[in-house]
Protein backbone atom coordinates (compact mmCIF):
# COMPACT_ATOMS: atom_id res chain seq x y z
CA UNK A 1 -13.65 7.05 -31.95
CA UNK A 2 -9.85 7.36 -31.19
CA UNK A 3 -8.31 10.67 -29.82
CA UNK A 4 -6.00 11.23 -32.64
CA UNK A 5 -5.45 9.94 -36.63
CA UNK A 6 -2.70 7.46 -37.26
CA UNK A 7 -1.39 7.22 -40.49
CA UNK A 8 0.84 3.51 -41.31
CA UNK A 9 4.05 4.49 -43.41
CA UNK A 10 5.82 1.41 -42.55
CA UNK A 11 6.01 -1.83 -40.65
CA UNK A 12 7.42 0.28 -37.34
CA UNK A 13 6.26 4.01 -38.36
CA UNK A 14 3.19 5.48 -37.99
CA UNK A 15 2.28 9.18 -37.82
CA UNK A 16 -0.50 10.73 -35.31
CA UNK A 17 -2.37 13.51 -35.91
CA UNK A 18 -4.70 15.94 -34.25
CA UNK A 19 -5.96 19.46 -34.19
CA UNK A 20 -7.78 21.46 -31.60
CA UNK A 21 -7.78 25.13 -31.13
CA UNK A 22 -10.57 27.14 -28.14
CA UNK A 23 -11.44 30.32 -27.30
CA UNK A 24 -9.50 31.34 -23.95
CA UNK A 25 -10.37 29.70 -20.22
CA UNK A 26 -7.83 31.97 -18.47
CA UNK A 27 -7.26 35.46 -18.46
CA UNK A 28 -3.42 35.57 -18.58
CA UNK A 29 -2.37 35.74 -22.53
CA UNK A 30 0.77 33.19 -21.57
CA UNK A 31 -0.88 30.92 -19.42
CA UNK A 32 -3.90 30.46 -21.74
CA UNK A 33 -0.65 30.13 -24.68
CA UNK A 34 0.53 26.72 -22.81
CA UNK A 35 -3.09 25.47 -21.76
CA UNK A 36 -3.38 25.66 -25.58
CA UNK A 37 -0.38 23.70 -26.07
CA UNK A 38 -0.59 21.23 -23.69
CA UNK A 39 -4.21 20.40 -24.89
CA UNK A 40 -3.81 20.02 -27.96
CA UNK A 41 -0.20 17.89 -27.94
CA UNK A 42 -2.61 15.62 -25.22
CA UNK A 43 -4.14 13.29 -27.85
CA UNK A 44 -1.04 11.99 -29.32
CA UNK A 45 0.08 11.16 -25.79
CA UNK A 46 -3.10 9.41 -25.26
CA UNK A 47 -2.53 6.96 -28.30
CA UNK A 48 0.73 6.00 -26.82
CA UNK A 49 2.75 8.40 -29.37
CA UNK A 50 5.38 10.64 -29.59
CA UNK A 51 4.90 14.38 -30.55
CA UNK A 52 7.34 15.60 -33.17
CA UNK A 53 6.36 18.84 -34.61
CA UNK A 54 3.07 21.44 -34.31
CA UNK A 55 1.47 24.23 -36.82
CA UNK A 56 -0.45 27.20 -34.99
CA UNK A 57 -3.60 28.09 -35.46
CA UNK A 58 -5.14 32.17 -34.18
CA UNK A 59 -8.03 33.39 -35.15
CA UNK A 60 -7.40 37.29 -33.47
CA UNK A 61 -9.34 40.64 -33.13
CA UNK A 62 -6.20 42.52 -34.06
CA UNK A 63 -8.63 45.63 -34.70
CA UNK A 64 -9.45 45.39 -30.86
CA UNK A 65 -6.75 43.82 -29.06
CA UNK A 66 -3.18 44.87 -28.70
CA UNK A 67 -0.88 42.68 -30.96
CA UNK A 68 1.45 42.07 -27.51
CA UNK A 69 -1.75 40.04 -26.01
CA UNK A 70 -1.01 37.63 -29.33
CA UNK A 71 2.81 37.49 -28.77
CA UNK A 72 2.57 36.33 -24.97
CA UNK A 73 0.18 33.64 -26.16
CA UNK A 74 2.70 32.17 -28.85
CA UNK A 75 5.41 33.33 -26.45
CA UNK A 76 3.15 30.65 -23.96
CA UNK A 77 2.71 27.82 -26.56
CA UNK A 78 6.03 27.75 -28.03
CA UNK A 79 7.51 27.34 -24.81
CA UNK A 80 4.88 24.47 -23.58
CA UNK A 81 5.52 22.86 -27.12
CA UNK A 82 9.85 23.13 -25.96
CA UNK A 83 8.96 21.25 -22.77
CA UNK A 84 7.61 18.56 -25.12
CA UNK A 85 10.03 18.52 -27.31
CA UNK A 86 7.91 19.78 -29.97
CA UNK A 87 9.06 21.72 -32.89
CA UNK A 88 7.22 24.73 -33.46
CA UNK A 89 7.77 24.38 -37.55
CA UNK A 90 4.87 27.12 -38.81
CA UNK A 91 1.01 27.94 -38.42
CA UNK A 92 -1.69 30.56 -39.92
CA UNK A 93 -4.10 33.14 -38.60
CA UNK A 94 -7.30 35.05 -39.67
CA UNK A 95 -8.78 38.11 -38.35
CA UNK A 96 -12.08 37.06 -36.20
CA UNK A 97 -13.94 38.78 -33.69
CA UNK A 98 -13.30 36.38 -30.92
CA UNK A 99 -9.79 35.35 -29.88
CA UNK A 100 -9.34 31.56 -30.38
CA UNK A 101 -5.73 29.66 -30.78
CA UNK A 102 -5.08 26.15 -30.51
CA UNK A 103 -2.40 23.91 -32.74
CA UNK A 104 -2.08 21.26 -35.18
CA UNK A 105 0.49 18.28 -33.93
CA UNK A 106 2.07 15.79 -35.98
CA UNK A 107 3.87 12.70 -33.80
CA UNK A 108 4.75 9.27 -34.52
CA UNK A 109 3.88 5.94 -33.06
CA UNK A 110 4.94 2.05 -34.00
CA UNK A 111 1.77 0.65 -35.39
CA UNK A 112 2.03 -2.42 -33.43
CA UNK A 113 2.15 -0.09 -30.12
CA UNK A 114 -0.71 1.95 -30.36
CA UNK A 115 -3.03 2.84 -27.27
CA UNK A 116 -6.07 2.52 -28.77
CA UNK A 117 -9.40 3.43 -26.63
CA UNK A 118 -10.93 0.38 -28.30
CA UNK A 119 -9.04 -2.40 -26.35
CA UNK A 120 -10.42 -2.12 -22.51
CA UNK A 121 -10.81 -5.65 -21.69
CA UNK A 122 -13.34 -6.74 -18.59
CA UNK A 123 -11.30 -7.05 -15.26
CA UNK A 124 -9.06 -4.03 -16.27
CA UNK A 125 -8.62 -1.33 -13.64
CA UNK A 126 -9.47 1.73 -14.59
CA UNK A 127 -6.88 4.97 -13.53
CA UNK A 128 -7.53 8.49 -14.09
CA UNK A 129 -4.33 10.87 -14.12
CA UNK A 130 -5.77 14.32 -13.17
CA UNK A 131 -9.03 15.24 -10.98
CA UNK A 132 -11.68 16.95 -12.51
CA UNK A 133 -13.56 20.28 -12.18
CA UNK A 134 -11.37 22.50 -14.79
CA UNK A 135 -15.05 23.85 -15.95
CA UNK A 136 -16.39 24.89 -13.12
CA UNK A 137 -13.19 26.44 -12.03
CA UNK A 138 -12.63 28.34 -15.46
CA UNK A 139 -16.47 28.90 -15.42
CA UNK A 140 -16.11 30.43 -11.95
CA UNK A 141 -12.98 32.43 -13.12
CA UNK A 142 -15.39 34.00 -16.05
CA UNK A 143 -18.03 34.96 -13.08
CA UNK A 144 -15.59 36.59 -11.11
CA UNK A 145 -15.93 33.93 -7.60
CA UNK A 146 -12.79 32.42 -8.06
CA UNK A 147 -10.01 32.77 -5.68
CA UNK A 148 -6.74 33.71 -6.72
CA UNK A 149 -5.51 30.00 -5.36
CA UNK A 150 -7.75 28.43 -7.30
CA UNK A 151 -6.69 30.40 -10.17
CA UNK A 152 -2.98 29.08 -9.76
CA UNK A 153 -4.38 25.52 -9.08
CA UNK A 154 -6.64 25.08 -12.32
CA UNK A 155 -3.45 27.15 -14.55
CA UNK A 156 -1.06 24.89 -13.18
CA UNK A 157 -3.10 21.39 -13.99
CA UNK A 158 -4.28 22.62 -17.49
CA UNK A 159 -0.95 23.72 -18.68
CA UNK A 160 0.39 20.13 -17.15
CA UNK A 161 1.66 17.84 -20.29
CA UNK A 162 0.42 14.44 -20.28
CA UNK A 163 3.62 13.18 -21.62
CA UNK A 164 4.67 11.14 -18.69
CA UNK A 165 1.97 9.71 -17.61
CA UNK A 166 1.90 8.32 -21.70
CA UNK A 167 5.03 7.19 -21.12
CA UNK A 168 4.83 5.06 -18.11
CA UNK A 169 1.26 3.50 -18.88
CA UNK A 170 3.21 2.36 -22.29
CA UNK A 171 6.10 0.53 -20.31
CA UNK A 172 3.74 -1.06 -18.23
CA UNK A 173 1.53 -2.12 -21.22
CA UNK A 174 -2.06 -0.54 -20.78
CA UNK A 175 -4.77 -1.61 -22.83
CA UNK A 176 -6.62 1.37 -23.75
CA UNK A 177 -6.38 5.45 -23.23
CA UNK A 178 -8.29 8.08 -23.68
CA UNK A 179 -7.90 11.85 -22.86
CA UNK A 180 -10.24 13.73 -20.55
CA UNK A 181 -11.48 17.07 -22.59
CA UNK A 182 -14.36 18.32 -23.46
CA UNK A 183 -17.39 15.58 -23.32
CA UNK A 184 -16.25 15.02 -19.83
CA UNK A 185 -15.08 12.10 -17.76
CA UNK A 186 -18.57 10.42 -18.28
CA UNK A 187 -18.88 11.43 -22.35
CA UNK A 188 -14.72 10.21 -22.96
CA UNK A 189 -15.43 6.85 -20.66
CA UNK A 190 -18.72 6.26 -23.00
CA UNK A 191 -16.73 6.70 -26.11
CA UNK A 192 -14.13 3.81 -24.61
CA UNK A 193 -16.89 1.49 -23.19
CA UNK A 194 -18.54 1.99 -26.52
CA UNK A 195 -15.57 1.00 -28.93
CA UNK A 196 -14.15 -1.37 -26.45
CA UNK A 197 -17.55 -3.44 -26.38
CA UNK A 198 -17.76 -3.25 -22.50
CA UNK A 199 -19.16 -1.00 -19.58
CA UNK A 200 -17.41 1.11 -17.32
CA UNK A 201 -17.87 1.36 -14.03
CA UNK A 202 -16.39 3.98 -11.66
CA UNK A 203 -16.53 4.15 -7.59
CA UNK A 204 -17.49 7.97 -7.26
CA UNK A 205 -15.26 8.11 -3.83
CA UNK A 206 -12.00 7.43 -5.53
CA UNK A 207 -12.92 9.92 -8.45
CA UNK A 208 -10.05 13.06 -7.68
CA UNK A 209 -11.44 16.38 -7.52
CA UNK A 210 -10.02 19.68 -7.48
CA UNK A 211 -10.53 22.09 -4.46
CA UNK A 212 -13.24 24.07 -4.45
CA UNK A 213 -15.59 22.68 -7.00
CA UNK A 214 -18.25 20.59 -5.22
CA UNK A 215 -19.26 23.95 -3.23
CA UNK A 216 -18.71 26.09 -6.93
CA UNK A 217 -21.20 23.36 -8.18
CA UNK A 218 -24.05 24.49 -5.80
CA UNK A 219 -23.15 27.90 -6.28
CA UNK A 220 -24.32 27.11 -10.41
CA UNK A 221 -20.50 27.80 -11.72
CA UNK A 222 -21.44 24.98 -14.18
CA UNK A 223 -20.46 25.63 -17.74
CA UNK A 224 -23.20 24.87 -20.31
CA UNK A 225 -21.36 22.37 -21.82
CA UNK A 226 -21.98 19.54 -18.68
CA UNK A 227 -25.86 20.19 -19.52
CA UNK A 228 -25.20 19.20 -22.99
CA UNK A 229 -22.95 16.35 -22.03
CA UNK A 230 -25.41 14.68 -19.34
CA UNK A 231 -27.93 15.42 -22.05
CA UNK A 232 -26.77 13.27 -24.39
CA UNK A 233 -25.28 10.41 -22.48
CA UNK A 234 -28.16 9.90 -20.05
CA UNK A 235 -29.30 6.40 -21.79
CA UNK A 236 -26.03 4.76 -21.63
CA UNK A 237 -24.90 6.32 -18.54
CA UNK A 238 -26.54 4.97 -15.17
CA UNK A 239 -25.56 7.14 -11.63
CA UNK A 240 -26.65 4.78 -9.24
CA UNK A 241 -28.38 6.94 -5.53
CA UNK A 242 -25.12 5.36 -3.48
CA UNK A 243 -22.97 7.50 -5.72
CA UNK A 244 -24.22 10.89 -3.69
CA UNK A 245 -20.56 11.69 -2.96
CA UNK A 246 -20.15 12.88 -7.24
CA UNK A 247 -22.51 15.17 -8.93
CA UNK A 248 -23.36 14.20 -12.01
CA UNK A 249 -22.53 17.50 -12.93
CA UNK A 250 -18.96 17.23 -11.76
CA UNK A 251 -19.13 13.49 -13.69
CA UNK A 252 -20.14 15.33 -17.13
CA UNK A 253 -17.94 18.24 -16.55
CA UNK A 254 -15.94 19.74 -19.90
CA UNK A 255 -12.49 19.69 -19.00
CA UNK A 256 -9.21 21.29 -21.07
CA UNK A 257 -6.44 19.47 -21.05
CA UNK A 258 -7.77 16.68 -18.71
CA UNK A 259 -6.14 13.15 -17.56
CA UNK A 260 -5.33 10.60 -18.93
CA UNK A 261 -7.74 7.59 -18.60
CA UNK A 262 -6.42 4.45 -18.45
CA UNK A 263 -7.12 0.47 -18.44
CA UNK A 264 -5.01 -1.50 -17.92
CA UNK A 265 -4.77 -5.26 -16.08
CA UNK A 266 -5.44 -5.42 -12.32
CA UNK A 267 -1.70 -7.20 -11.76
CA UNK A 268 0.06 -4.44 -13.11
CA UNK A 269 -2.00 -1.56 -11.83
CA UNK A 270 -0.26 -1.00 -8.21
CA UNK A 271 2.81 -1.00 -10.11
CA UNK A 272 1.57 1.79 -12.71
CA UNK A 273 0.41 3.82 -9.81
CA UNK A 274 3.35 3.68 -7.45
CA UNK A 275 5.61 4.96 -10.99
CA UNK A 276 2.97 7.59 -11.53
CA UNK A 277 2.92 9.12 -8.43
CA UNK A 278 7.03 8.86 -7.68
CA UNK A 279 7.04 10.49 -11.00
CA UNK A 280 4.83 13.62 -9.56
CA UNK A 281 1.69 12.60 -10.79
CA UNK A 282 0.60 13.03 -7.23
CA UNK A 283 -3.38 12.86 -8.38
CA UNK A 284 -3.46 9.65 -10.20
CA UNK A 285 -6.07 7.24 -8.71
CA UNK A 286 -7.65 4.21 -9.41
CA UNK A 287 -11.28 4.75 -10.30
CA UNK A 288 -12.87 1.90 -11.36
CA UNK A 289 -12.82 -1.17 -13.21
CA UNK A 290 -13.76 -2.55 -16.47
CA UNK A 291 -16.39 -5.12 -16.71
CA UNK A 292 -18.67 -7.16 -19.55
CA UNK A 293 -20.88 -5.56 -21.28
CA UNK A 294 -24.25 -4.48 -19.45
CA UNK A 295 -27.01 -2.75 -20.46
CA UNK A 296 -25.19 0.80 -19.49
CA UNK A 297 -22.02 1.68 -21.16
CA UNK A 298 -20.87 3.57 -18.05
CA UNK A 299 -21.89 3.29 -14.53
CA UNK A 300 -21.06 5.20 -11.82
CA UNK A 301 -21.36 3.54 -7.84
């Protein structure tokens, strides 16, 4: 149920793969290019790895879109992918009648240093690198309700790389990581509590939040995707009444290029915040807590 593959070549070398590719969640051809980018480069960070090199993937309507809408895109990814450090080392594309680009990303991690989401351990603390509500914000952009602020705001945390916030939960040894994309904060947590062998429990008042989205939520800018999430999860997921301060629908929310989640033990948590947030990670918050197994894989208080 990890994030990414990992491949052993030797005793200290390991590679990490992924793939993910999406039809656009912004309007802008270069933003959506880096949101792409930053996504998909996301779950090697979340394994603890390194990204070396990436292969594009566009599926384009080059009948009915101008070929300059594809260039800023690339122009968008290639430059995210340079911020990384990523090399940019080939890709293919297909005609298709809906726009959709994404990449490939090959990394490299020492086997014996891998963040798996498998090893939460009860009396972890439990920190969450971004706030939530990217879907309803990006739904809310597609309806037309969204404010040019919030516009800037959800651009500017989707296209944010996860790379340092890898980094630093490595040097302070976490136990497990996940990424936040697009089975939510409540579908991603399951997946950890499930491999892990424990339950997750999160304090709804310390979950971050974007502006904006609790009153987008009663206005229905809920993509269809939370409905499928809370669906799904609703026997292993328990949202206790004194949790009124989250909707579930915020909780099961799709995000692109979400947080990092991370456990890690309680002693070295203040220290793993106070590095995160000196390093600009202004959002990062402790959320919860890792505890033994129970008869809900995730619970929310």
């Amino acid at each position: 149920m990890d994030d990414a593959g990992v491949y052993k070549i030797g005793k200290d070398l390991a590679i990490v793969q992924t793939v993910d590719f999406f039809p656009p969640v912004v309007d802008d051809p270069y933003d959506f290019g880096m949101i792409a980018a930053a996504n998909a480069l996301s779950d090697v960070y979340a394994m603890g790895g390194t990204p070396l090199t990436a292969m594009s993937i566009v599926c384009f309507p080059s009948e009915r879109k101008n070929i300059g809408v594809l260039a800023r895109i690339l122009k968008g990814g290639t430059d995210k992918l340079r911020e990384a450090g990523t090399v940019l080392v080939g890709g293919h594309s297909v005609k298709d009648n809906e726009l959709k680009f994404g990449f490939s990303v090959t990394g490299t991690v020492n086997p014996r240093k891998i963040v798996s989401n498998a090893g939460a351990k009860p009396g972890d603390a439990l920190i969450l690198t971004k706030p939530l509500g990217t879907g309803v914000l990006t739904t809310a952009l597609k309806m037309g309700i969204l404010s040019e602020n919030g516009r800037r705001t959800v651009t500017r945390v989707m296209s944010s790389l996860n790379s340092t916030a890898s980094r630093l939960m490595c040097k302070f040894g976490a136990d497990s990581c996940t990424d936040i994309t697009g089975f939510g904060l409540g579908g991603h947590a399951w997946e950890m509590a499930r491999a892990s062998k424990v339950t997750l429990r999160f304090y709804s008042a310390k979950i971050p939040v974007l502006p904006g989205v609790r009153e987008l939520v009663e206005k229905k800018s809920v993509p269809g995707g939370t409905i499928s999430n809370k669906e799904f999860l609703k026997r292993d997921v328990l949202i206790h009444s004194s949790a009124a301060g989250l909707s579930p629908l915020i909780f099961f929310d799709p995000q692109t290029s979400g947080g990092l989640l991370i456990s890690i033990s309680q002693k070295r948590t203040e220290a793993l915040l106070k590095e995160l947030r000196k390093s600009g990670i202004r959002d990062a918050a402790l959320v919860g807590e890792v505890v033994r197994r129970k008869k809900a894989l995730v619970e929310v208080f």
